[in-house]
C-alpha atoms as a PDB file:
ATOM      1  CA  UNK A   1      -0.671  92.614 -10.403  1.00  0.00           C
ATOM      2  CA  UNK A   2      -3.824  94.188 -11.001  1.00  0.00           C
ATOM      3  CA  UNK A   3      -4.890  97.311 -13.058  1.00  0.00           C
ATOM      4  CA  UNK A   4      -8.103  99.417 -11.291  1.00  0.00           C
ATOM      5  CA  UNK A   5      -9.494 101.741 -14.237  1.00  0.00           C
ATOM      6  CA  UNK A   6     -11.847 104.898 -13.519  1.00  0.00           C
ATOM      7  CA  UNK A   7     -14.611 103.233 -14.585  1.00  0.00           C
ATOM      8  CA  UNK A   8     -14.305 100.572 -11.551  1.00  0.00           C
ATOM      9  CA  UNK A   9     -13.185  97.237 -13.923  1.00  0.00           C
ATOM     10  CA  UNK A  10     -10.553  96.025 -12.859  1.00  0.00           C
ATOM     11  CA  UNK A  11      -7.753  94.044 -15.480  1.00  0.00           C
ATOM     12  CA  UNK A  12      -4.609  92.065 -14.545  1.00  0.00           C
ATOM     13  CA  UNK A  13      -2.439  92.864 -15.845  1.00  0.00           C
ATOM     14  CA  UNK A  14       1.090  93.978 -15.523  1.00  0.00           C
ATOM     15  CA  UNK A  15       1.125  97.856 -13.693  1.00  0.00           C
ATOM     16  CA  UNK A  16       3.196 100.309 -15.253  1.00  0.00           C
ATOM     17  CA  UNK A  17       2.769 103.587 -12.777  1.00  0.00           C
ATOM     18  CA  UNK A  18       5.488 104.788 -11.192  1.00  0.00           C
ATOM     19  CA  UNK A  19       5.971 103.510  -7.929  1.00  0.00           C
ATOM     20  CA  UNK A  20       7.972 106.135  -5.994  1.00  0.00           C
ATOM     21  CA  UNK A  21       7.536 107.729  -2.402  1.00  0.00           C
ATOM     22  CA  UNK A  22       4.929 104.940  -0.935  1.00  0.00           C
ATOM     23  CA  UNK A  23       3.842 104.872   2.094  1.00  0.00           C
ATOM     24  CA  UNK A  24       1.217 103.666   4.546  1.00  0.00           C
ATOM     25  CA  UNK A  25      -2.000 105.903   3.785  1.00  0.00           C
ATOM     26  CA  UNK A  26      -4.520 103.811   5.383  1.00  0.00           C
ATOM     27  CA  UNK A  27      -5.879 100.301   5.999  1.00  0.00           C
ATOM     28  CA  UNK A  28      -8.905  98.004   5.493  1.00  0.00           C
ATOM     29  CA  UNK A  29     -10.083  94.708   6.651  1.00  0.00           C
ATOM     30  CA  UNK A  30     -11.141  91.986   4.112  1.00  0.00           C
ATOM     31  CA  UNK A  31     -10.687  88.553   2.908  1.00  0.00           C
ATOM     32  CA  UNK A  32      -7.627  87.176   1.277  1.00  0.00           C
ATOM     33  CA  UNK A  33      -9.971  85.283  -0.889  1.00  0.00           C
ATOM     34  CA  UNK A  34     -11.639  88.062  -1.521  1.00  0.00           C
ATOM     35  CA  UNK A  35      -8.792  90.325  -2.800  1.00  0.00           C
ATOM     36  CA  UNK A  36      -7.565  86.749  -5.035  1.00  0.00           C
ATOM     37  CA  UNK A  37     -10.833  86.777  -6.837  1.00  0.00           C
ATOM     38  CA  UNK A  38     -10.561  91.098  -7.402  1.00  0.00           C
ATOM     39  CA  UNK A  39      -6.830  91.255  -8.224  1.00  0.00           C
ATOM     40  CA  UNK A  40      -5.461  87.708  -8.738  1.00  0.00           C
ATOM     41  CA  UNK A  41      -2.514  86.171  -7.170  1.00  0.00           C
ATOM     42  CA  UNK A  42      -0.896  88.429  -4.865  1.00  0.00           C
ATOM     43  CA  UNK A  43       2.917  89.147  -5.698  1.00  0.00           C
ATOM     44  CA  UNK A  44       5.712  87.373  -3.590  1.00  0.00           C
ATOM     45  CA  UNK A  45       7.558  89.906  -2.486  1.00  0.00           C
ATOM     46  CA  UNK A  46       6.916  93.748  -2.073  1.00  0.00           C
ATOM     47  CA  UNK A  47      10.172  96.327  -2.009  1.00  0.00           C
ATOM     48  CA  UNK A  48      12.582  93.374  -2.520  1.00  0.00           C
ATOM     49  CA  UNK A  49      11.302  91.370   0.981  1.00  0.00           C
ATOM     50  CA  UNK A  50       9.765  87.767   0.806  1.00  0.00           C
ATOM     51  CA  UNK A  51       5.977  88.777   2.392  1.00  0.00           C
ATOM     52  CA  UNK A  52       3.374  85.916   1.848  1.00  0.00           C
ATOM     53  CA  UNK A  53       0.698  88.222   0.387  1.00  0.00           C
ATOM     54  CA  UNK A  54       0.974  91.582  -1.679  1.00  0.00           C
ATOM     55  CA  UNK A  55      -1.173  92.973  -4.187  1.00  0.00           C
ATOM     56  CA  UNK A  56       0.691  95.745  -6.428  1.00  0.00           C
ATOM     57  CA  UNK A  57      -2.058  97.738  -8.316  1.00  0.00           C
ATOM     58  CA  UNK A  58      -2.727 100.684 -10.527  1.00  0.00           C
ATOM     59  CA  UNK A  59      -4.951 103.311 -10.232  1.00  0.00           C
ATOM     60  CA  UNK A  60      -6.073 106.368 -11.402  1.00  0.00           C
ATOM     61  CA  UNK A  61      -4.410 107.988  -8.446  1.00  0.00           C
ATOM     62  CA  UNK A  62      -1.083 106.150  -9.041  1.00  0.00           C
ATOM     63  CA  UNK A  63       0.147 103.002  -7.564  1.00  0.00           C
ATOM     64  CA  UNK A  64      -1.183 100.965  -4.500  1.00  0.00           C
ATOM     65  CA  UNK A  65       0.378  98.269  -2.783  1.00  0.00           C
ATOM     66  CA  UNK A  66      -1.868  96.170  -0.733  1.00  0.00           C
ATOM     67  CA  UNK A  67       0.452  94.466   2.235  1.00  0.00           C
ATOM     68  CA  UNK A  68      -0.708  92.200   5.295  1.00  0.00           C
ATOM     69  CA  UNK A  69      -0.238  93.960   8.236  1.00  0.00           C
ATOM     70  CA  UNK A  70       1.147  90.984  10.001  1.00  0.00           C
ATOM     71  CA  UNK A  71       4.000  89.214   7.701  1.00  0.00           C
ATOM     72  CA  UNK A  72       4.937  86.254   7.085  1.00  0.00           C
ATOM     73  CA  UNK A  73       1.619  84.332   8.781  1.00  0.00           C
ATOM     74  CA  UNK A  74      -0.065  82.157   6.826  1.00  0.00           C
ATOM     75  CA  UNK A  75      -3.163  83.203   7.134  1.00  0.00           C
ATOM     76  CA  UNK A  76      -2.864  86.440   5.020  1.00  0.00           C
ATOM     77  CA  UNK A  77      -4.260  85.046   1.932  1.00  0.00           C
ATOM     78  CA  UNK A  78      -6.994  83.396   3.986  1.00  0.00           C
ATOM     79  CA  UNK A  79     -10.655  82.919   4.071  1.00  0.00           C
ATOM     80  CA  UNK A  80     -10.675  84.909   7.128  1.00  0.00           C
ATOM     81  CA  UNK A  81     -10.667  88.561   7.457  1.00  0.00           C
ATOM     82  CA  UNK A  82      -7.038  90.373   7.965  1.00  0.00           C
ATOM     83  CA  UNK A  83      -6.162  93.594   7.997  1.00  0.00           C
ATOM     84  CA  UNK A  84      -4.355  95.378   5.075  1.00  0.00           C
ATOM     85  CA  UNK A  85      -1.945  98.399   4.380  1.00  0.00           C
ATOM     86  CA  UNK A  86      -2.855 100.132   1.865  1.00  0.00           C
ATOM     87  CA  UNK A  87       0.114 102.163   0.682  1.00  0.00           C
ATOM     88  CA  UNK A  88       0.570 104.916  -2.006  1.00  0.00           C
ATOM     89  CA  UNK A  89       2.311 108.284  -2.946  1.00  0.00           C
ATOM     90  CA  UNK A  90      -0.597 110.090  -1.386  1.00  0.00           C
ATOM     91  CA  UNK A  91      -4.252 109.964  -0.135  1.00  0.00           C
ATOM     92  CA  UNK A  92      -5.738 110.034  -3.303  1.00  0.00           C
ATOM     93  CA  UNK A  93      -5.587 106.289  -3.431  1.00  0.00           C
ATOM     94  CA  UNK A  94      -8.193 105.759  -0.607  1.00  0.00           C
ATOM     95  CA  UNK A  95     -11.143 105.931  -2.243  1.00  0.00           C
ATOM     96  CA  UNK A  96     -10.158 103.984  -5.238  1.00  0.00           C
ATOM     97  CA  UNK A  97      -8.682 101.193  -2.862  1.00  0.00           C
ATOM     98  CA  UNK A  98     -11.632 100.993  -1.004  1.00  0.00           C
ATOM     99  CA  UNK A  99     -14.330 100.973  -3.958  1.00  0.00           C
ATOM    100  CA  UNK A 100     -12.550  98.363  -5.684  1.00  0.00           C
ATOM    101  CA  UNK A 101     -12.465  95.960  -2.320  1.00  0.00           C
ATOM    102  CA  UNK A 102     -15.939  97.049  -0.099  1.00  0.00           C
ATOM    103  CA  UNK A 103     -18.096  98.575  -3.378  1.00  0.00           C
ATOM    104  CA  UNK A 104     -18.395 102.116  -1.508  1.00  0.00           C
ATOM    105  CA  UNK A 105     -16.551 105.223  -0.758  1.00  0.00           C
ATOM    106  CA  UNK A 106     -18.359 105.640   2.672  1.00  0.00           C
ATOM    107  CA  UNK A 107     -15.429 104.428   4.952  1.00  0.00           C
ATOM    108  CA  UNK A 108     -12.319 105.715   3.085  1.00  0.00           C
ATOM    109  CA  UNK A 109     -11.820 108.030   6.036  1.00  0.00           C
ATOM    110  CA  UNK A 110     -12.390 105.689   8.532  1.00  0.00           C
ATOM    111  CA  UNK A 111      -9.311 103.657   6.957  1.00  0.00           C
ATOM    112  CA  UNK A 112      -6.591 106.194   7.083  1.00  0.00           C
ATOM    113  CA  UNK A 113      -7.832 107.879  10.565  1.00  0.00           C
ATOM    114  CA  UNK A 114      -5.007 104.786  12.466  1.00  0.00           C
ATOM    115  CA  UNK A 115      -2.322 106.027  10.544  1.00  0.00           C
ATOM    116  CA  UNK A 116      -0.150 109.394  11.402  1.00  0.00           C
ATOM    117  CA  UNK A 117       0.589 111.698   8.448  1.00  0.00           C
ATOM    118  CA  UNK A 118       0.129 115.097   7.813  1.00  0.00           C
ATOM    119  CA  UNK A 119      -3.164 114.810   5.890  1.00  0.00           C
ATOM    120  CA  UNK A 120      -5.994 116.570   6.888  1.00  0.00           C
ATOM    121  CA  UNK A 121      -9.920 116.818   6.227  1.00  0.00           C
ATOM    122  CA  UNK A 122      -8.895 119.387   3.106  1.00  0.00           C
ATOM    123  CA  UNK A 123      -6.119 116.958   1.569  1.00  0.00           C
ATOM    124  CA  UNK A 124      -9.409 113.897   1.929  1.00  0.00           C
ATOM    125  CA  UNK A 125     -12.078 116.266   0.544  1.00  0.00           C
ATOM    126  CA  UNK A 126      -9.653 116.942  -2.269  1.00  0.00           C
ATOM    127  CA  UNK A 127      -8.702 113.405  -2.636  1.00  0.00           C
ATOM    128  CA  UNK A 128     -12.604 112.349  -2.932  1.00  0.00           C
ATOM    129  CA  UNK A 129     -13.333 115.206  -5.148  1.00  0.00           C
ATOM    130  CA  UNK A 130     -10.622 113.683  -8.077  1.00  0.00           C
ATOM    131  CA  UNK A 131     -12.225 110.179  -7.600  1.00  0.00           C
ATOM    132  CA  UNK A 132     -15.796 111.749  -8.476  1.00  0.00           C
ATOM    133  CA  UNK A 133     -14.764 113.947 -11.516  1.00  0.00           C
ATOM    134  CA  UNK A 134     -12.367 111.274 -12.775  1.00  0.00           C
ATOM    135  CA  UNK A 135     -15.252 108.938 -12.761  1.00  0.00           C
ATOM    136  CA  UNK A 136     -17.858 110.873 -13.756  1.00  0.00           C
ATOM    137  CA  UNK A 137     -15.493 111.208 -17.233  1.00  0.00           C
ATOM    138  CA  UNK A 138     -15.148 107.168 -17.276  1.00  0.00           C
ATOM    139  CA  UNK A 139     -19.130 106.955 -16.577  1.00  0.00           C
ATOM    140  CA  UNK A 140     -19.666 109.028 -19.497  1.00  0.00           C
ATOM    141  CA  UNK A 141     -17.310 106.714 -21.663  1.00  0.00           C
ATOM    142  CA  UNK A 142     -18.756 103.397 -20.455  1.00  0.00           C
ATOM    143  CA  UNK A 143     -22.545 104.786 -21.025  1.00  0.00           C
ATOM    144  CA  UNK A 144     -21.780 105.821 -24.833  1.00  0.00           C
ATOM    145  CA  UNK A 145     -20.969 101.716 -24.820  1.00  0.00           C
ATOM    146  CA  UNK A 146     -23.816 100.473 -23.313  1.00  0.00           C
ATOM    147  CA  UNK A 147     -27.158  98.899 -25.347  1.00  0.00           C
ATOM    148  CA  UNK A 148     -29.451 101.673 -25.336  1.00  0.00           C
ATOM    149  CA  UNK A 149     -32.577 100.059 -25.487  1.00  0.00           C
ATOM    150  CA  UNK A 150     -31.472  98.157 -22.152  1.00  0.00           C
ATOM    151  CA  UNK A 151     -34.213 100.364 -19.262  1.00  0.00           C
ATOM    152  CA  UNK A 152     -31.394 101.228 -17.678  1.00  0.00           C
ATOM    153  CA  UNK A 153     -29.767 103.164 -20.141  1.00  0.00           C
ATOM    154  CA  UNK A 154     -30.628 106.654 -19.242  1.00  0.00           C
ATOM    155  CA  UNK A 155     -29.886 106.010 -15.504  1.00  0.00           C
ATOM    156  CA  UNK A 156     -26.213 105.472 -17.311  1.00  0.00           C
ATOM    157  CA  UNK A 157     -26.363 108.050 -19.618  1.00  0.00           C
ATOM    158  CA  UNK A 158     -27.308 110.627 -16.846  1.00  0.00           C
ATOM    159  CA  UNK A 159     -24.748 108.964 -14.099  1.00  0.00           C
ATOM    160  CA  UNK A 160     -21.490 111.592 -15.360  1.00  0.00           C
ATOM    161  CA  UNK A 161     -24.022 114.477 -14.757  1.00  0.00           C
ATOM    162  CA  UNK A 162     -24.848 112.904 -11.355  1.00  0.00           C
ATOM    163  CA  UNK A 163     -20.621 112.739 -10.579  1.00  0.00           C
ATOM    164  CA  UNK A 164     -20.029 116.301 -11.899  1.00  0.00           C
ATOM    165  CA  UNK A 165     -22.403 118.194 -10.080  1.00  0.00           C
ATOM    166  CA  UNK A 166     -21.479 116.897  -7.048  1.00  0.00           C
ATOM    167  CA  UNK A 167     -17.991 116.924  -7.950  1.00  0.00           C
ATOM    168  CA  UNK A 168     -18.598 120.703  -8.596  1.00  0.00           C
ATOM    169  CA  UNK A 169     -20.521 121.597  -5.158  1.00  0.00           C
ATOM    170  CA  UNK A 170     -17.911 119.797  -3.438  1.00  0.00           C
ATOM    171  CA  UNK A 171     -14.782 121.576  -5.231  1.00  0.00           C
ATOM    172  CA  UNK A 172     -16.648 124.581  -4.463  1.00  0.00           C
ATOM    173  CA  UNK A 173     -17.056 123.422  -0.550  1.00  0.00           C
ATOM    174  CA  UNK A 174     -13.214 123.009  -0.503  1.00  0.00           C
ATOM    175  CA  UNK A 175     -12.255 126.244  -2.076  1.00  0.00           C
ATOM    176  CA  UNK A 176     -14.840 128.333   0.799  1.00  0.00           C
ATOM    177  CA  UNK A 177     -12.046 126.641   2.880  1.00  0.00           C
ATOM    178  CA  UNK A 178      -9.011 127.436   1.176  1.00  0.00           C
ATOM    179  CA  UNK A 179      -9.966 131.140   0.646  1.00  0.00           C
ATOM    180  CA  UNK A 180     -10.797 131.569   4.380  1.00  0.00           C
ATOM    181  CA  UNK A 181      -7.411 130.093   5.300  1.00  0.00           C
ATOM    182  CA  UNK A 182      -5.202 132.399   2.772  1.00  0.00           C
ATOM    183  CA  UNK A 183      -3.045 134.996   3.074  1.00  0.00           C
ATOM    184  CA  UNK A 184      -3.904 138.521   1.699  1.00  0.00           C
ATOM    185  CA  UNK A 185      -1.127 137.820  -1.131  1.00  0.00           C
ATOM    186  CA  UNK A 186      -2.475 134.504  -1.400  1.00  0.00           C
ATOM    187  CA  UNK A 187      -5.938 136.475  -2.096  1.00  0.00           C
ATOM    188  CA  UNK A 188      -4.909 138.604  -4.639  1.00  0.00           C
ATOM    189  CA  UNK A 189      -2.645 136.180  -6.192  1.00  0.00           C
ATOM    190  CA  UNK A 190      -6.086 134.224  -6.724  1.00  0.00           C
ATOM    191  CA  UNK A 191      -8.270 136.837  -7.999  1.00  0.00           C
ATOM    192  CA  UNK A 192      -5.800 137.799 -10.717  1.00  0.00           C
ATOM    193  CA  UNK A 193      -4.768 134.197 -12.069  1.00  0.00           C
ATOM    194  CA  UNK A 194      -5.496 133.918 -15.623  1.00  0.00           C
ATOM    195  CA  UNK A 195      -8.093 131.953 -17.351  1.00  0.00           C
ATOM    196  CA  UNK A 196      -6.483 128.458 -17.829  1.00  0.00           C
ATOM    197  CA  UNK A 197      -5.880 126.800 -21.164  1.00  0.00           C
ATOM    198  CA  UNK A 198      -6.626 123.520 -22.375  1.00  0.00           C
ATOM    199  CA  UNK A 199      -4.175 121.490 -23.522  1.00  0.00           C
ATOM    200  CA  UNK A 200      -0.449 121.580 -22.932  1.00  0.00           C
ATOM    201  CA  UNK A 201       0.953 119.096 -20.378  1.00  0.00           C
ATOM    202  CA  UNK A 202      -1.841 119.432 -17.585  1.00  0.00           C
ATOM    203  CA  UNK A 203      -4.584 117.031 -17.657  1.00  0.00           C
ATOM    204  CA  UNK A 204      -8.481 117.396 -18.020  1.00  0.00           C
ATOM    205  CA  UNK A 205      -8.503 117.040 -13.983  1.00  0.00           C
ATOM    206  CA  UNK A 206      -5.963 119.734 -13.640  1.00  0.00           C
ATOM    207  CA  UNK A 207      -7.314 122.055 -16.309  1.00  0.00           C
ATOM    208  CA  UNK A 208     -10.672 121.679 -14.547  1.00  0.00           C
ATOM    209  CA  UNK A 209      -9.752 122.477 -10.890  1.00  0.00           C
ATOM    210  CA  UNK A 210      -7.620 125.543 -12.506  1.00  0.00           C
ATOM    211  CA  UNK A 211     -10.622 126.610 -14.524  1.00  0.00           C
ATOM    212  CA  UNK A 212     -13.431 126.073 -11.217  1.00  0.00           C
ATOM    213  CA  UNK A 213     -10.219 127.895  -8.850  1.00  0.00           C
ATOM    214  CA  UNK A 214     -10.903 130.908 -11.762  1.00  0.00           C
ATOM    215  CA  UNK A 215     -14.476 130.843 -11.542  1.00  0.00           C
ATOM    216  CA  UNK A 216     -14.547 130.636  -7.900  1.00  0.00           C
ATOM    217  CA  UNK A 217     -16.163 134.029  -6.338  1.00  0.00           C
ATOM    218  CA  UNK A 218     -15.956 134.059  -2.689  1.00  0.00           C
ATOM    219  CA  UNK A 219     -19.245 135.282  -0.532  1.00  0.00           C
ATOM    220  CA  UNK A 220     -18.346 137.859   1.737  1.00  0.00           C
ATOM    221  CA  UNK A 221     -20.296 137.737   5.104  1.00  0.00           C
ATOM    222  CA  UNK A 222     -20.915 139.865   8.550  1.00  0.00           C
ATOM    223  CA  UNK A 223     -19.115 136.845  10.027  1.00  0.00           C
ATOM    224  CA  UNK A 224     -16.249 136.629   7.103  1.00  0.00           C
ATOM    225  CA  UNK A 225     -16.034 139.714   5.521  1.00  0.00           C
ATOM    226  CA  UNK A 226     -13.063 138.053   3.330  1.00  0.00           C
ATOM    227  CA  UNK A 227     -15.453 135.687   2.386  1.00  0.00           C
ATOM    228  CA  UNK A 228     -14.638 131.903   2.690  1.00  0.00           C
ATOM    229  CA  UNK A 229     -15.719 129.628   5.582  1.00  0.00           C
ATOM    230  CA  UNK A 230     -13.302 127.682   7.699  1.00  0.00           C
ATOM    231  CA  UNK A 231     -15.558 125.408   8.961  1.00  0.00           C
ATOM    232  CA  UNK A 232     -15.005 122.731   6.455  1.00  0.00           C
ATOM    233  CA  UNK A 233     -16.838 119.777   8.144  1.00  0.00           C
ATOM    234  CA  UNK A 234     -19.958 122.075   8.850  1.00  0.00           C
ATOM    235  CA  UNK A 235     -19.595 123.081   4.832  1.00  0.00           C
ATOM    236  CA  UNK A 236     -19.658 119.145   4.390  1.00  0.00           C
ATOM    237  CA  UNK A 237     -22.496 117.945   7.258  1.00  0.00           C
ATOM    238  CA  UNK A 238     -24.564 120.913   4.969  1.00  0.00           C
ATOM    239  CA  UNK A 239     -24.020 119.505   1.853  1.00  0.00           C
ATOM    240  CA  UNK A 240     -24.723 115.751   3.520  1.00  0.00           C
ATOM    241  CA  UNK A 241     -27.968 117.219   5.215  1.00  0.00           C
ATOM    242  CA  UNK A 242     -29.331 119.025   1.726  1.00  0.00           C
ATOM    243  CA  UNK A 243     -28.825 115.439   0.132  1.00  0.00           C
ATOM    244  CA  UNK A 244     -31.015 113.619   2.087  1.00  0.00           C
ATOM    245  CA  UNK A 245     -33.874 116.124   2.513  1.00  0.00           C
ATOM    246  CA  UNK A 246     -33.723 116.661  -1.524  1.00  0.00           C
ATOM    247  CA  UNK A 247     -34.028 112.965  -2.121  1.00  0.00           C
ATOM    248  CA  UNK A 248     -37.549 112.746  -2.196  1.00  0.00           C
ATOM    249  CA  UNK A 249     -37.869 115.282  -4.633  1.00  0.00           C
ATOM    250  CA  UNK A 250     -35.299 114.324  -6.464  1.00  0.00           C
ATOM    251  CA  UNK A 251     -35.912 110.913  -6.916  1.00  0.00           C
ATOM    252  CA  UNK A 252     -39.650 112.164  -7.845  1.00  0.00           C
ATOM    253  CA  UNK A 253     -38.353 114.422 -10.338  1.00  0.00           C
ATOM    254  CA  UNK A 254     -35.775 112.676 -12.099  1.00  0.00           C
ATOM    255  CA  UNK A 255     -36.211 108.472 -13.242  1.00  0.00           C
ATOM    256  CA  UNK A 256     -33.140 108.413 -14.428  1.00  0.00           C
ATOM    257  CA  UNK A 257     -31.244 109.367 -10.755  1.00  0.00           C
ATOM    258  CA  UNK A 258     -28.862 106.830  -9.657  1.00  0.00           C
ATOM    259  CA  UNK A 259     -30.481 106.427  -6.058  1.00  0.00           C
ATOM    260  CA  UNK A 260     -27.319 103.879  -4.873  1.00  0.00           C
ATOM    261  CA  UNK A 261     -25.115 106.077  -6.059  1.00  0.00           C
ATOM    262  CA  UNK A 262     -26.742 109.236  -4.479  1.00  0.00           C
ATOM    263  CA  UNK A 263     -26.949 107.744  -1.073  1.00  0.00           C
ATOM    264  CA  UNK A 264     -23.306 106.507  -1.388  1.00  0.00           C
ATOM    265  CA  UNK A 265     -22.613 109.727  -2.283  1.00  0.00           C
ATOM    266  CA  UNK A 266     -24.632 111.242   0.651  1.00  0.00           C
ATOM    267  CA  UNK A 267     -23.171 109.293   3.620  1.00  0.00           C
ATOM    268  CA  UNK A 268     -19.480 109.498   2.284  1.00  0.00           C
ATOM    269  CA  UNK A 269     -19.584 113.303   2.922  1.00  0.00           C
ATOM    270  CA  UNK A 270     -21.350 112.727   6.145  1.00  0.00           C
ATOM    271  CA  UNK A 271     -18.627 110.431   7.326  1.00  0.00           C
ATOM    272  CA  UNK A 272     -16.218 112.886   6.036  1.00  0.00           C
ATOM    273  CA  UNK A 273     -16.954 115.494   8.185  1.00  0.00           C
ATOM    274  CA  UNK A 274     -17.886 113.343  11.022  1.00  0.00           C
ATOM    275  CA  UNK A 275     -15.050 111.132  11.539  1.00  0.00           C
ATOM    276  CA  UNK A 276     -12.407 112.980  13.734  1.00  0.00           C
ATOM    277  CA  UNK A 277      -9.027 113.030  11.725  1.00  0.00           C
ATOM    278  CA  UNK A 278      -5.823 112.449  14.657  1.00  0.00           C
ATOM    279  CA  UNK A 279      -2.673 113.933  14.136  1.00  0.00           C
ATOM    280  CA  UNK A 280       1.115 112.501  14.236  1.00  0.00           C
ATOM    281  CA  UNK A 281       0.436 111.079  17.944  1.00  0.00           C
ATOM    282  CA  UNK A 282      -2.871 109.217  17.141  1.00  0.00           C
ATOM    283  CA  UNK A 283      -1.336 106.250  15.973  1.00  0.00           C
ATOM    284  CA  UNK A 284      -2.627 103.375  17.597  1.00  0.00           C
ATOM    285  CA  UNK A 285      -2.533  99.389  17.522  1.00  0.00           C
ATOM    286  CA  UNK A 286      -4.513  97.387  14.916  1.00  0.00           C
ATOM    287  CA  UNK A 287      -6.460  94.363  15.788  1.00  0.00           C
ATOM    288  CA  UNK A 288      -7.358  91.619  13.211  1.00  0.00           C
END
């Protein structure tokens, strides 16, 4: 049992998240050895069945279980590469699962596009736009830590600015989408919710999405004269496309950019609005 925290350490120790409603959200291929050394020895047994290799881990999405496709083969825990199920409550887990074992976001939709469910390119926007805010608050926590007369101090003091603002274009991105695909109730509903409150039982990731969903104006166009756009993955391949022709500038302008971080940033929103999505008959076999 292993603990992943927002600010990417990882602790084992024992997991106390709720594990209810799992199920397969995606997979990814690594090393048994590999996942020993992240998240120590893997548990004996996952939902009461003997398995020879699972990993039960929390995250700040909730709960993952990480089970060998094939059971009961010896060669799970390996030195050789396997495939693994990741499973949780919802797709929120991805990208937390995946930079915890690969080091990157880039592929998290790449890992859940075998798998049927009824998530879509919306639900995995949304998904990667909690893993950026939620770390951009750990980044900030871990910086005020750090030695600040190490050089790379203000790239770490500057890295939760870096997360927010792209956590805010992004959550912008997404609600373009969801305005374009309401209802005119839905609409109105929308433009007459009130400002949200701090405090009380929702969290500073809920409070934020309510306050940026109260902000939110939509852009009315010839084209979408509700304002909105559907086209999510073009709103995405945009956002991808301004990255990299701003990263000259940007890295001119501002020493203290987080260039890895940027570019990881950069081709995770490519892939996501590249990498086609199947629905409930996509399912396919997995090879090792």
């Amino acid at each position: 049992m292993a603990r992943i925290h927002p600010d990417l350490t990882i602790d084992h120790e024992p997991c106390t998240t709720p594990a209810y409603g799992l199920m397969v959200q995606g997979h990814i291929h690594a090393r048994g050895t590999h996942l020993r050394a992240l998240f120590g020895e893997p548990a004996r047994s996952l939902a009461g069945r003997a398995e020879p290799g699972a990993w039960t881990l929390d995250s700040p999405a909730g709960r993952v279980h990480l089970a060998a496709r094939q059971l009961r083969t010896t060669l799970a825990c390996g030195g050789s590469s396997s495939c693994w199920l990741i499973l949780g409550a919802h797709d929120a887990v991805l990208p937390w699962a995946f930079k915890a074992v690969t080091g990157s976001t880039v592929n998290f939709v790449a890992g859940a596009q075998r798998h049927f469910s009824e998530y879509t390119l919306a639900t995995f926007t949304s998904a990667y736009i909690d893993y950026l805010f939620l770390r951009a608050d750990a980044a900030a926590a871990w910086g005020d830590r750090q030695d600040w007369i190490d050089p790379r101090y203000p790239m770490w003091r500057h890295r939760p600015a870096q997360l927010h603002t792209a956590a805010n274009a992004l959550l912008t991105v997404l609600h373009h989408h969801q305005w374009s695909q309401a209802t005119d109730a839905q609409r109105r509903a929308w433009a007459s919710m009130g400002r949200p409150v701090p405090g009380g039982s929702a969290s500073e990731l809920e409070h934020w999405r309510e306050k940026c969903r109260w902000l939110y104006s939509p852009i009315k166009t010839v084209r979408y004269p509700h304002g909105g756009d559907p086209d999510l993955a073009g709103m995405l391949l945009r956002l991808a496309d301004d990255c990299r022709v701003h990263r000259p500038l940007l890295i001119e302008r501002n020493p203290r950019l987080d260039v890895e971080l940027f570019d990881e940033h950069e081709q995770t929103l490519r892939n996501l609005a590249t990498t086609a999505i199947p629905g409930l008959d996509a399912l396919s076999p997995f090879t090792r």
